[in-house]
Protein backbone atom coordinates (compact mmCIF):
# COMPACT_ATOMS: atom_id res chain seq x y z
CA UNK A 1 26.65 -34.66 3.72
CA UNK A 2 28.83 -32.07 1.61
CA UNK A 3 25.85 -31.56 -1.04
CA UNK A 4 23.67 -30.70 2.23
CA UNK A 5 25.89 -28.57 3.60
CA UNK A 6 26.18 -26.60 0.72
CA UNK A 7 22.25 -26.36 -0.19
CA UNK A 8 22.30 -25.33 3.78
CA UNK A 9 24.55 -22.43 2.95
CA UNK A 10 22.71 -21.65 0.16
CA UNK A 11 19.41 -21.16 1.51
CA UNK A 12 21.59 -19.52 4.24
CA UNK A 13 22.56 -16.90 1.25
CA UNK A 14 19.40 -16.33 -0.13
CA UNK A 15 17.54 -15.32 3.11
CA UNK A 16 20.48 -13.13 3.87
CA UNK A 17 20.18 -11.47 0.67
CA UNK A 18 16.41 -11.00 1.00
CA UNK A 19 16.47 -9.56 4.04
CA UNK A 20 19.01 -7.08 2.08
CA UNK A 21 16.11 -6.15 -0.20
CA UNK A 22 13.82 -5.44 2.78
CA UNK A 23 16.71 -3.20 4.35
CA UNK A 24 16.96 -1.28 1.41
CA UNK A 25 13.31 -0.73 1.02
CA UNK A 26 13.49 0.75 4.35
CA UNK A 27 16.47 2.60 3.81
CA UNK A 28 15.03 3.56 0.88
CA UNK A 29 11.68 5.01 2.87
CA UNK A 30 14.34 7.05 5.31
CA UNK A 31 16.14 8.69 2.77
CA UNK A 32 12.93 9.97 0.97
CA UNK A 33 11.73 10.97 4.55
CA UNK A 34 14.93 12.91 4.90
CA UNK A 35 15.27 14.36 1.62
CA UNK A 36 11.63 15.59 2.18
CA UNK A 37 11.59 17.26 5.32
CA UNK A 38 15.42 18.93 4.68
CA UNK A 39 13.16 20.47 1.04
CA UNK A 40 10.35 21.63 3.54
CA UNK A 41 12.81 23.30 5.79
CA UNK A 42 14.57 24.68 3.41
CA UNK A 43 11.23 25.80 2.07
CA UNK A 44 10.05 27.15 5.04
CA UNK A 45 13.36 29.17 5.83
CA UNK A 46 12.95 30.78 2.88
CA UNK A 47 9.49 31.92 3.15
CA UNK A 48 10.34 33.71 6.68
CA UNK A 49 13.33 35.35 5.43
CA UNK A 50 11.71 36.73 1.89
CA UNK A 51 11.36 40.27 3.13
CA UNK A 52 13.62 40.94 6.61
CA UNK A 53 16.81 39.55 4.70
CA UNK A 54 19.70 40.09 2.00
CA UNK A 55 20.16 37.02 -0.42
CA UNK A 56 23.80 36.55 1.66
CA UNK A 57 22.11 35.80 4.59
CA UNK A 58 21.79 32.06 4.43
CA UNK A 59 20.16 29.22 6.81
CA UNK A 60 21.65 26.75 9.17
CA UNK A 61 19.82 24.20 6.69
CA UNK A 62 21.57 25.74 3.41
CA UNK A 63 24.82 25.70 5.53
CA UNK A 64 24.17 22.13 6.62
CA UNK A 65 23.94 21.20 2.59
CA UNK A 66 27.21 23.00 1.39
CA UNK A 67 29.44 21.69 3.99
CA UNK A 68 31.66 18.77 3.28
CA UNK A 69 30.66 15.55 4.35
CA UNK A 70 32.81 12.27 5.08
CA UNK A 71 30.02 10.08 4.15
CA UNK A 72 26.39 10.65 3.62
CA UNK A 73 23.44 8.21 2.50
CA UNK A 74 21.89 9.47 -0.82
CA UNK A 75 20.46 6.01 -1.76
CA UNK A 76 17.44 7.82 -5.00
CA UNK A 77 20.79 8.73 -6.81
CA UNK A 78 21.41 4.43 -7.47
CA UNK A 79 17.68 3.74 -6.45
CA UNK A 80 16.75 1.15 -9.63
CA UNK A 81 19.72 -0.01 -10.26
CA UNK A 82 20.80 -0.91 -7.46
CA UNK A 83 18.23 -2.69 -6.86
CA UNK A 84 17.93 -4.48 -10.14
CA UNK A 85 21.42 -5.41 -9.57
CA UNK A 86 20.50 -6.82 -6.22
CA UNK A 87 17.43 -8.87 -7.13
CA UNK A 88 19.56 -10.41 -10.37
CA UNK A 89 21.57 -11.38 -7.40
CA UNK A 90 19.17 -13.00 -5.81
CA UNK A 91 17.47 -14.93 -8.74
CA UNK A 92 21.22 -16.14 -9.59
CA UNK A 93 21.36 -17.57 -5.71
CA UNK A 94 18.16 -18.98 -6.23
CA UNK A 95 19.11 -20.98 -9.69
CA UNK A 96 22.66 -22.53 -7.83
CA UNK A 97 19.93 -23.48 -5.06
CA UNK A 98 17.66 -25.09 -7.94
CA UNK A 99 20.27 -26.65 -9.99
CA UNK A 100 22.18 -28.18 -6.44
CA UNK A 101 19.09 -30.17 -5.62
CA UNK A 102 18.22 -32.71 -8.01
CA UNK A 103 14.89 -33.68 -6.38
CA UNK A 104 13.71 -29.87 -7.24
CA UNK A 105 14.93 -29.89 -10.51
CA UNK A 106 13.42 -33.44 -11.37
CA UNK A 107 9.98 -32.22 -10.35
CA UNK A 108 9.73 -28.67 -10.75
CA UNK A 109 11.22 -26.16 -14.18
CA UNK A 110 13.58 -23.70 -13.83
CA UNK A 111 11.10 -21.41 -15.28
CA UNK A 112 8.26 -22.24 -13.02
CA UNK A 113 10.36 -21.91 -10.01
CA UNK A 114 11.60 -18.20 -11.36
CA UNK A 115 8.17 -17.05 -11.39
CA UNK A 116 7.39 -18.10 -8.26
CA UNK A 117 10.32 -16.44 -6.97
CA UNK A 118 8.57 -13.51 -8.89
CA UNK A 119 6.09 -13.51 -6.41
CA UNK A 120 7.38 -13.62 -3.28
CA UNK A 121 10.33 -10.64 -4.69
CA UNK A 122 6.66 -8.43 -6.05
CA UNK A 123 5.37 -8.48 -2.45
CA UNK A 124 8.58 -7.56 -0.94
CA UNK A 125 8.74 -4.68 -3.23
CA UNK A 126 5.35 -4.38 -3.16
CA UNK A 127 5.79 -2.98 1.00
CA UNK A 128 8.06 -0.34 -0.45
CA UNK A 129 5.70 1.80 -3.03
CA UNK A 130 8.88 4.42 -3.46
CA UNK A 131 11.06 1.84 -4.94
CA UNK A 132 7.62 -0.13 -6.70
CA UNK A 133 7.12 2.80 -9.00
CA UNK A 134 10.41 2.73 -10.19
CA UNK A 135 10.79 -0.72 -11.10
CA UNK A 136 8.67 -1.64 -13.48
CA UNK A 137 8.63 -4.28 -16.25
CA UNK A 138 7.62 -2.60 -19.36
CA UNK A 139 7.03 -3.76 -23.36
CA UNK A 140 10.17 -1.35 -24.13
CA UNK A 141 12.47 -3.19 -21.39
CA UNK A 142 11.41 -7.05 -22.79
CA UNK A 143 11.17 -5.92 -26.54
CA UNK A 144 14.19 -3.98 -26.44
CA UNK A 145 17.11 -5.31 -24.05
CA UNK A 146 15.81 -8.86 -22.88
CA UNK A 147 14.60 -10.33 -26.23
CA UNK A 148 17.56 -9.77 -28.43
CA UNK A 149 20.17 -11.40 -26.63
CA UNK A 150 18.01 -14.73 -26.33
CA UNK A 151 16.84 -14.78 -29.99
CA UNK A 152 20.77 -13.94 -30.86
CA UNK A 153 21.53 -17.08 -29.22
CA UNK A 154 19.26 -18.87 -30.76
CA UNK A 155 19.94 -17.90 -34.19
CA UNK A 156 23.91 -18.30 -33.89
CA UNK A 157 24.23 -21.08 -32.02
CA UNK A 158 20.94 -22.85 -34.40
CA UNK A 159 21.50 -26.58 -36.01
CA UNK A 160 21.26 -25.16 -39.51
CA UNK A 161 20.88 -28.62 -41.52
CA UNK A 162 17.96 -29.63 -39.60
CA UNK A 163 16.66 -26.08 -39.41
CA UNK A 164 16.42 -25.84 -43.15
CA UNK A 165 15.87 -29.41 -43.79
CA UNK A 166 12.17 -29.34 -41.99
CA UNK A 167 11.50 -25.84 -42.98
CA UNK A 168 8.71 -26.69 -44.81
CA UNK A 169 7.14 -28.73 -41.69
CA UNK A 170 8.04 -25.43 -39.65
CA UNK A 171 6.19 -23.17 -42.06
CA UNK A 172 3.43 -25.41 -41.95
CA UNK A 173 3.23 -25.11 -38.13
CA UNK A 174 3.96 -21.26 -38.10
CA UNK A 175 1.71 -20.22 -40.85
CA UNK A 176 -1.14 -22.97 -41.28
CA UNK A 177 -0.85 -23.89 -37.81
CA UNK A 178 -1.03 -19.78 -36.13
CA UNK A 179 -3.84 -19.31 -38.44
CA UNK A 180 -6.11 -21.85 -37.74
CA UNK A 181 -5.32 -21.21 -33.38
CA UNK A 182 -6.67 -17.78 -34.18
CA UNK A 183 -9.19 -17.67 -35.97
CA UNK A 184 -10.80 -20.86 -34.11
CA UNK A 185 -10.22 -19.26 -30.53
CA UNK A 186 -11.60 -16.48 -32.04
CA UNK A 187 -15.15 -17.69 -33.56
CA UNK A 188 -15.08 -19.80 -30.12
CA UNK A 189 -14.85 -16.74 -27.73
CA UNK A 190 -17.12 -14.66 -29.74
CA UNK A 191 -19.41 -18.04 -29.10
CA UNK A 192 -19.33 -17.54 -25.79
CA UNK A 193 -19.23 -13.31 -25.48
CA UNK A 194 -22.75 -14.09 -27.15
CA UNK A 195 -24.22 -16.60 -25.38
CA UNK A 196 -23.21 -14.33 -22.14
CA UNK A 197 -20.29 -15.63 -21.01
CA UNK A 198 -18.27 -12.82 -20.05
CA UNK A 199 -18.92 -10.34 -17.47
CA UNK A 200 -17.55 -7.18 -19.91
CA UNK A 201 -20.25 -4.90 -20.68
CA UNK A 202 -22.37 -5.44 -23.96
CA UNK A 203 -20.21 -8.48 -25.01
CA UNK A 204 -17.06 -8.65 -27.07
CA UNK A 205 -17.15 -8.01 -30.62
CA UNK A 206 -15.39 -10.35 -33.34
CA UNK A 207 -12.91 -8.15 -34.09
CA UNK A 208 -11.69 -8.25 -30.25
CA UNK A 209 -12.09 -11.76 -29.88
CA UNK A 210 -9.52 -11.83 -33.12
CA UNK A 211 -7.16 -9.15 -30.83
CA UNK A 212 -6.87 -11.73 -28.24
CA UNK A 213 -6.36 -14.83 -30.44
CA UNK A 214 -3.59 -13.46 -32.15
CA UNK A 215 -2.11 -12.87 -28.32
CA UNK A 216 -3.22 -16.50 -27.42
CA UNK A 217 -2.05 -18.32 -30.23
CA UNK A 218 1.65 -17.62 -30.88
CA UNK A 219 4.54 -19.66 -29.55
CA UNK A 220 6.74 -18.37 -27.38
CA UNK A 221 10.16 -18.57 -28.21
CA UNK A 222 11.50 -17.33 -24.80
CA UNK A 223 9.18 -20.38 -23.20
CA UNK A 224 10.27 -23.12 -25.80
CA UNK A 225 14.38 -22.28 -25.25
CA UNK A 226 14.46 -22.25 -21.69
CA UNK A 227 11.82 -25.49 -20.92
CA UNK A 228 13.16 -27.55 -24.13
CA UNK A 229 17.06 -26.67 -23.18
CA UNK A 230 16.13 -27.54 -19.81
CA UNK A 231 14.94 -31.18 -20.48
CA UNK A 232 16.95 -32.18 -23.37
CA UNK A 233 14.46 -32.95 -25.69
CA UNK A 234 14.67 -35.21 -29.24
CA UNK A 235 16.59 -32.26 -31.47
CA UNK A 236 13.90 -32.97 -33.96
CA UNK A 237 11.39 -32.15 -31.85
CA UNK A 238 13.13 -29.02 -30.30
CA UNK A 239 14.50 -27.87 -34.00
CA UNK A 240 10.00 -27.68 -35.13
CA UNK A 241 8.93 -26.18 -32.06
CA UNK A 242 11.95 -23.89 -32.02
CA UNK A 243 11.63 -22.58 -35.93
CA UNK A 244 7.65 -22.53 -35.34
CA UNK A 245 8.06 -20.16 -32.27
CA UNK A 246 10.41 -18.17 -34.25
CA UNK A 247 8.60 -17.79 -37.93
CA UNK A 248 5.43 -17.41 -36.34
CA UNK A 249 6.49 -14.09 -35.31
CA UNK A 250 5.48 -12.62 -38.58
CA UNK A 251 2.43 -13.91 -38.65
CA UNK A 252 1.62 -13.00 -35.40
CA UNK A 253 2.67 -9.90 -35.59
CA UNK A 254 0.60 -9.16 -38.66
CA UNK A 255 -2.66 -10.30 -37.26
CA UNK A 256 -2.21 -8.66 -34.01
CA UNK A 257 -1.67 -5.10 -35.60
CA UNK A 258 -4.88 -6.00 -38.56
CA UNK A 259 -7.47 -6.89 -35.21
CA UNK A 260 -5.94 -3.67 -33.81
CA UNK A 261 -6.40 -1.52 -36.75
CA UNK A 262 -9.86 -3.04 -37.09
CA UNK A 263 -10.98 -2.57 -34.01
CA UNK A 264 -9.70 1.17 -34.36
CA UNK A 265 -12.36 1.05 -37.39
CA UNK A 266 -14.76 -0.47 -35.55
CA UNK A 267 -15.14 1.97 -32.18
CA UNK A 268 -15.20 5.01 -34.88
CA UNK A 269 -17.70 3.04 -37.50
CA UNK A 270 -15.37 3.26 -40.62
CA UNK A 271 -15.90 0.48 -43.00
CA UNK A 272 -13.73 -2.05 -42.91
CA UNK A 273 -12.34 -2.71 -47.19
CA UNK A 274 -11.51 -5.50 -49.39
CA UNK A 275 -8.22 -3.25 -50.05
CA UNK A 276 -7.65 -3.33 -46.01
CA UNK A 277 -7.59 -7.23 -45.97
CA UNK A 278 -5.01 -7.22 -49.10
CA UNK A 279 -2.92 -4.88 -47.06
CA UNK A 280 -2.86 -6.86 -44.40
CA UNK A 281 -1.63 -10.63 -46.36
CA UNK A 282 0.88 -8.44 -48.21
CA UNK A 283 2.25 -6.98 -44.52
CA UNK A 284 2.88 -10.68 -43.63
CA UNK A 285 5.14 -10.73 -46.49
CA UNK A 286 7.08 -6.93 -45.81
CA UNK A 287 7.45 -7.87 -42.00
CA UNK A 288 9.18 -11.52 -42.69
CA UNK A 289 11.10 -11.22 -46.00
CA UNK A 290 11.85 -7.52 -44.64
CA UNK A 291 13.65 -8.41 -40.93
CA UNK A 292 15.23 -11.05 -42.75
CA UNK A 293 16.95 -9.16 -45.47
CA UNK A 294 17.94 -6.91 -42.40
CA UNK A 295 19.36 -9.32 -40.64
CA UNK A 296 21.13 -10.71 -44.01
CA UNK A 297 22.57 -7.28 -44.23
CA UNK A 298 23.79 -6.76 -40.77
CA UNK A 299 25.68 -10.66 -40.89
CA UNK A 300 27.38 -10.02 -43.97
CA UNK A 301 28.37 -6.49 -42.83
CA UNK A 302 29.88 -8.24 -39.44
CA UNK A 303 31.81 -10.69 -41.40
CA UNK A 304 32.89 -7.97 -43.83
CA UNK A 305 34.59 -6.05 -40.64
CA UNK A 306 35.87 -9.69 -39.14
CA UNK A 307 38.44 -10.14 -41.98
CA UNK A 308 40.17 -7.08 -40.65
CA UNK A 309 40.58 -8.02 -37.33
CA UNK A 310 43.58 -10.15 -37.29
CA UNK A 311 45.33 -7.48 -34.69
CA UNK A 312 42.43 -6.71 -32.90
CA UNK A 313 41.30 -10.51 -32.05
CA UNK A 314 39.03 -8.50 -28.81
CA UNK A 315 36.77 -6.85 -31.31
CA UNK A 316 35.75 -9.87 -32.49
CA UNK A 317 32.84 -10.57 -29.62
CA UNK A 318 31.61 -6.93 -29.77
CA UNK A 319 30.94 -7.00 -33.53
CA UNK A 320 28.83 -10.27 -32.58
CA UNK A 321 27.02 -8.64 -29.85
CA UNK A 322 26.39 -4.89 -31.46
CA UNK A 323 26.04 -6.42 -35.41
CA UNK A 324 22.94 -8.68 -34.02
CA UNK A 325 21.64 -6.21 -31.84
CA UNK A 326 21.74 -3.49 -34.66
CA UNK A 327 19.85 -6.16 -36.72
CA UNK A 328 17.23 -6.09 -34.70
CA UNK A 329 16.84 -2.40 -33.84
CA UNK A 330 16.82 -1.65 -37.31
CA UNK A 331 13.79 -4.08 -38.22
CA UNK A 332 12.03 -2.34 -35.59
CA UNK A 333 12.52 1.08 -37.05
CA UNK A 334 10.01 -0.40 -39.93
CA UNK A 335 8.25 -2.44 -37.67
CA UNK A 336 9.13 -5.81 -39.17
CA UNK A 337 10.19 -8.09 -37.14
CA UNK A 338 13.12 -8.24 -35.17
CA UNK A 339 12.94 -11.91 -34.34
CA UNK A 340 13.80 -12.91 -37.30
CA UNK A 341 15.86 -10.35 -38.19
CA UNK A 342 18.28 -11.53 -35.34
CA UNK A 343 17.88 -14.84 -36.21
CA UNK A 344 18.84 -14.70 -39.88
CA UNK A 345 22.05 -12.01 -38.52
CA UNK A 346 22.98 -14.60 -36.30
CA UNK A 347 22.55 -17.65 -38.80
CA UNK A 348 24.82 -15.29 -41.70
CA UNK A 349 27.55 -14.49 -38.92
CA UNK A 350 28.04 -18.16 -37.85
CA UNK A 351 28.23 -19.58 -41.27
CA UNK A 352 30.52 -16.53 -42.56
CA UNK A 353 31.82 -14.43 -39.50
CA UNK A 354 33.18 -17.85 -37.90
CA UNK A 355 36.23 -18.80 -40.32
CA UNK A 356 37.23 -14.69 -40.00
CA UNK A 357 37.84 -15.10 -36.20
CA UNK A 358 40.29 -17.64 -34.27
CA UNK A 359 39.43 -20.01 -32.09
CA UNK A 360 39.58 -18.11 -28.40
CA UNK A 361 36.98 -15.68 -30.56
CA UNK A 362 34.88 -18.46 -31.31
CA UNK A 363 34.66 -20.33 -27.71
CA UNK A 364 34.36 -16.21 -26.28
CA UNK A 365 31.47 -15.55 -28.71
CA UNK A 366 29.53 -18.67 -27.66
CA UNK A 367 29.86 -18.02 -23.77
CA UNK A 368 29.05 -14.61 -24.10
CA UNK A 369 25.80 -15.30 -26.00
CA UNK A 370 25.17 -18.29 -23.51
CA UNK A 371 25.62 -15.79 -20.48
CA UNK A 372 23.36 -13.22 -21.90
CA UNK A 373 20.67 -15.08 -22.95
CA UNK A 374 20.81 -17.19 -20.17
CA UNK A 375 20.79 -13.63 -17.86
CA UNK A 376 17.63 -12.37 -19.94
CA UNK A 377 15.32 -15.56 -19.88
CA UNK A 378 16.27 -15.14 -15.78
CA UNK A 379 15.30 -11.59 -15.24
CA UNK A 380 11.83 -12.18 -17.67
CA UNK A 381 10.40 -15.51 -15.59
CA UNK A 382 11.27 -13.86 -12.60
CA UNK A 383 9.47 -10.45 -13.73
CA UNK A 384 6.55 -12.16 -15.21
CA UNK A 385 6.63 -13.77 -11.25
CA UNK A 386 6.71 -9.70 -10.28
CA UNK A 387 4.60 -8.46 -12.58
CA UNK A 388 1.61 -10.65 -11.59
CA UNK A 389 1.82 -9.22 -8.33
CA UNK A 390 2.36 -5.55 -8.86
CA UNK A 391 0.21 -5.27 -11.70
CA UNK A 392 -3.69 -4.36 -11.66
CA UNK A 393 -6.36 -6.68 -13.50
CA UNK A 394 -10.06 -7.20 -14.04
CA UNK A 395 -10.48 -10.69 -13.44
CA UNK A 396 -13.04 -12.40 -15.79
CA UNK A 397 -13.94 -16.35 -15.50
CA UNK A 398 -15.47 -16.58 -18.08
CA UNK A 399 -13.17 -15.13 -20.50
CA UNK A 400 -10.09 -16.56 -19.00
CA UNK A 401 -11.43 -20.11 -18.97
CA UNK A 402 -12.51 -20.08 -22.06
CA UNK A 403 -9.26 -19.23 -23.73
CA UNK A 404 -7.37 -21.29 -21.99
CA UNK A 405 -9.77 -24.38 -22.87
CA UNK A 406 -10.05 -23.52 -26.29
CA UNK A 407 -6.19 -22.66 -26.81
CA UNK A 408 -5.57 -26.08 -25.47
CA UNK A 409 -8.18 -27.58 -27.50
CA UNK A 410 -7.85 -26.45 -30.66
CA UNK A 411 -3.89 -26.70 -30.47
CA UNK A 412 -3.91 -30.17 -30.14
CA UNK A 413 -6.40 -30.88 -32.53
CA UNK A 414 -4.54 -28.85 -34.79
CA UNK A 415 -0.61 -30.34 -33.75
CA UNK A 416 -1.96 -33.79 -34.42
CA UNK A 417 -3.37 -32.78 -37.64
CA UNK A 418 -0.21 -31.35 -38.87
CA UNK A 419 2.15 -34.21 -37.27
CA UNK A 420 0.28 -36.43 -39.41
CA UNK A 421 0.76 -34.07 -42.89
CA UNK A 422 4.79 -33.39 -42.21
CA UNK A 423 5.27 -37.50 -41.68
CA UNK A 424 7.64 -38.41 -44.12
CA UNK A 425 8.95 -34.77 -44.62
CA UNK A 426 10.83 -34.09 -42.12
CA UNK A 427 14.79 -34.92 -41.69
CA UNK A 428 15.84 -37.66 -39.66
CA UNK A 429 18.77 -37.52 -36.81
């Protein structure tokens, strides 16, 4: 009765604080209203008094915005983040309802059920174009201030014997494994652009079919944490998946920008080089061995700083936090990759930064990654939920279907391939 009482309040909670987000979009409407006709009248007043007055003769409007007032609503000051705030709010409601009902949480993912609540927060907003404009979900807002903290996590709090003791499976999956998803979505969708498949005009070359294989292919890591932390899965299992969603990054990232560039070539008809394709395999190398010497770097200069903080024990988190973060910026500035550039900080600070710090440090640092990361996969499922909503796209059957079967296809055929390759390589539990 007590465990119904409080899912009751609860849901009781979240509809309240939903019906808050509709307020404020209406509020939100009212103070634009009012901000634009007080400009207009101001406007106006002006124009009539250009040539019959002195500049000290002033309107009952100007008056009316130099007087003191004991409270007035000027909501666009705190527009997005208040509402940010307010809809993290929300989602946070919405996991306590998830997690406080075990027959939604046996069925359904967390993730799954944060993307839905995407969708029903994108056409609330939706109603309210003033405050849709401003609250957006862009590459720079993921990349930069969402990813870090998760991969940070990842890499600190990372099972380092089993990590390194199968990293030879993992490369197999990352490298061997993201190649061959590519390249056979690829020749598979170009298969299909030519036989007439898609609706796009005049087809899709092989060099865009590449573009979106790269895109289809990789392993999210974002996905994998949040769905494999969820269910508890064998640590042997999570610890391949996990480093192949991680060290595929790299090669990801290095096919994605060589179909770019080639595609580049191919809409102005420049030849596409021998020495181009060598530039490209020796990227793959700069991006990976790059972030991590970065990240190296960045974890040894944390530690460095930790053996000076015997006095200062509250310093300890925040060179965690900023060293990992500044790991990852600065791999970005060369655009190699920050993944594993956090991931290697994180894995140098925990095996070096850890004995520096006392224990309260230690049990601080691990909560504080925990929260953040845990905050950041929250706010992405439920913007992917928002995004889907708000955003504009040219829907094509063909193409869509056939990436999807494919991906699925050729993954497993691949996964079962490798599984059979890394038996008797890989370090028992």
């Amino acid at each position: 009765m007590k465990s119904f009482e409080r899912r009751a309040q609860l849901y009781a909670l979240c509809a309240l604080l939903l019906c808050l987000v509709v307020a404020v979009n209406h509020v939100n409407g009212a103070d634009d209203g009012q901000t634009s006709s007080a400009n207009d009248n101001v406007s106006d007043s002006g124009h009539q008094r250009s040539d019959n007055t002195s500049h000290h003769n002033t309107t009952d409007e100007e008056h009316e915005h130099i007087a003191i007032h004991v409270a007035r609503l000027d909501f666009a000051s705190v527009r997005e983040p208040f509402v940010i705030a307010l809809v993290v709010l929300v989602t946070a409601v919405v996991k306590l309802i998830f997690h406080s009902s075990e027959k939604i949480s046996s069925y359904i993912p967390e993730s799954c059920l944060l993307i839905s609540f995407g969708f029903v927060v994108g056409g609330l907003i939706k109603l309210s174009p003033n405050i849709e404009e401003h609250f957006k979900f862009t590459p720079t807002v993921f990349f930069h201030y969402l990813l870090p903290p998760i991969v940070l996590e990842a890499g600190y709090l990372m099972h380092k014997r089993y990590f390194f003791g199968n990293l030879g499976s993992i490369l197999m999956y990352a490298v061997i494994g993201t190649l061959w998803n590519t390249f056979a979505v690829a020749l598979c969708l170009y298969g299909v652009s030519a036989a007439g498949g898609v609706s796009v005009s005049g087809g899709l070359s092989f060099v865009e079919c590449m573009l979106m294989g790269t895109i289809i292919a990789a392993v999210d890591p974002v996905a994998v944490l949040a769905i494999f932390d969820e269910v508890h899965v064998n640590l042997l299992l999570y610890i391949l998946v996990f480093g192949e969603s991680l060290l595929n990054d790299a090669v990801s990232v290095v096919l994605y920008r060589t179909a770019e560039t080639f595609v580049k070539f191919e809409k102005y008809n420049l030849p596409i080089t021998g020495d181009q394709i060598v530039l490209a395999i020796v990227s793959f190398f700069t991006i990976s061995l790059g972030g991590t010497a970065i990240g190296v770097v960045w974890g040894m200069a944390a530690s460095f700083i930790t053996r000076f903080t015997d006095h200062v024990r509250v310093i300890e988190t925040l060179m965690v936090i900023i060293c990992g973060y500044l790991a990852y910026l600065t791999a970005e500035i060369f655009h190699f990759s920050g993944i594993m550039s956090a991931i290697a900080c994180g894995v140098v600070m925990r095996h070096y930064l850890n004995p520096n710090v006392s224990g309260k440090s230690r049990t601080t640092i691990k909560y504080t990654l925990k929260m953040l990361s845990s905050a950041s996969e929250t706010v992405v499922f439920m913007f992917l939920g928002f995004a889907s909503i708000s955003s504009k796209f040219e829907w094509d059957t063909g193409l869509v279907l056939g990436t999807l079967v494919f991906a699925l296809i050729f993954r497993f055929l691949g996964e079962s391939q490798f599984v059979l390759l890394a038996r008797g390589h890989t370090v028992s539990l």
